[in-house]
Protein backbone atom coordinates (compact mmCIF):
# COMPACT_ATOMS: atom_id res chain seq x y z
CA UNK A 1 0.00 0.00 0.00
CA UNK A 2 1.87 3.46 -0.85
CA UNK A 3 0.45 6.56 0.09
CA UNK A 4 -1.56 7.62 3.37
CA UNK A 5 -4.12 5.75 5.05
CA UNK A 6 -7.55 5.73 3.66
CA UNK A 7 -9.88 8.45 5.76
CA UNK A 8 -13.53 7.64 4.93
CA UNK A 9 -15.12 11.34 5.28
CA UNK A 10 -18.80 9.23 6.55
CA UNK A 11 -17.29 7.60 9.23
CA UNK A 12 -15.11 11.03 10.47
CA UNK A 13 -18.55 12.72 10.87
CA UNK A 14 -20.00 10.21 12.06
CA UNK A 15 -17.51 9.60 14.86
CA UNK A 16 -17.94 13.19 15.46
CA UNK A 17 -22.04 13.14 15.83
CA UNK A 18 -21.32 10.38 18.20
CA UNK A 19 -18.88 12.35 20.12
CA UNK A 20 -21.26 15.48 20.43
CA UNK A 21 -24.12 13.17 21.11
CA UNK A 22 -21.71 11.77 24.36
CA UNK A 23 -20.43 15.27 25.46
CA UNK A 24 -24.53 16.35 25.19
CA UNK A 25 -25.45 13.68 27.53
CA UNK A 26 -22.63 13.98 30.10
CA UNK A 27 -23.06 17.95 30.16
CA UNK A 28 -26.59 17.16 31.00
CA UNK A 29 -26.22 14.86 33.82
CA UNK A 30 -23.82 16.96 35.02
CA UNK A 31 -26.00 19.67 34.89
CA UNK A 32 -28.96 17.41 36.98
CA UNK A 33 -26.05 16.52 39.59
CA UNK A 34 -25.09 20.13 40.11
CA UNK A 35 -28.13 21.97 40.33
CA UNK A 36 -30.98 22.12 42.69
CA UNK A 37 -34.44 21.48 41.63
CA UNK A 38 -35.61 24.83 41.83
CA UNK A 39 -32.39 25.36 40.11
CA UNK A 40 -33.43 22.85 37.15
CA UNK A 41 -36.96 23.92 37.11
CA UNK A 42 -35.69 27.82 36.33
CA UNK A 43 -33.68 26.59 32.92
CA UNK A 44 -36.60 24.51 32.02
CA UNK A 45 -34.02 21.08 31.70
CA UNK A 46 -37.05 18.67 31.32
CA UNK A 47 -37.30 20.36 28.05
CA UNK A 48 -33.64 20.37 26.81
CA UNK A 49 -33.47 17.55 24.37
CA UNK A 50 -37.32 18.42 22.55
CA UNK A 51 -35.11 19.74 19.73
CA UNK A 52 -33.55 16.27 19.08
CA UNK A 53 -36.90 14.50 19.30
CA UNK A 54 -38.06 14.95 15.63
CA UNK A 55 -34.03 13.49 14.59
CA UNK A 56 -32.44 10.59 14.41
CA UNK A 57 -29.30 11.62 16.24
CA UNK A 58 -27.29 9.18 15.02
CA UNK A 59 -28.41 9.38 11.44
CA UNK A 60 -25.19 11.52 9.65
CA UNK A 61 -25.59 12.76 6.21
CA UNK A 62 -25.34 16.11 4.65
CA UNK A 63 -29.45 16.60 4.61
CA UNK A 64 -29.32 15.80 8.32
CA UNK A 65 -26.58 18.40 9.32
CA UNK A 66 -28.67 21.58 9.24
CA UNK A 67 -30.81 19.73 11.41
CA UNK A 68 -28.58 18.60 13.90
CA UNK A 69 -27.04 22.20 13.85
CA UNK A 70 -30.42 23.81 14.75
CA UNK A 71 -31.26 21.66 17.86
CA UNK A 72 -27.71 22.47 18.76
CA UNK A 73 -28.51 26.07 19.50
């Protein structure tokens, strides 16, 4: 074989979606560890992940990266 490694660009990003996915879940329990519940009820947490409802998360493809960029902010 001569030349560099083959990099498949689908399974970078999708590595990467799973990676945000991971950090998004720690962050959140985090989050339900540190604060208290009148704390939680203030930011309205039950309601954080209603923007990832209508996606499949783990579903990577260009269509799907607007998406996933909207429920990220």
């Amino acid at each position: 074989w001569d030349g560099d490694a083959y990099q498949d660009a689908f399974l970078t990003n999708l590595a990467a979606r799973i990676q945000e996915v991971s950090q998004l879940r720690g962050q959140h329990d985090q989050i339900l560890k540190l604060l208290s519940e009148e704390e939680l009820k203030q930011m309205q947490i039950e309601s954080c992940f209603e923007p990832f409802m209508k996606l499949s998360v783990f579903s990577y493809n260009d269509y799907t990266v607007p998406a996933w960029r909207a429920a990220l902010t």
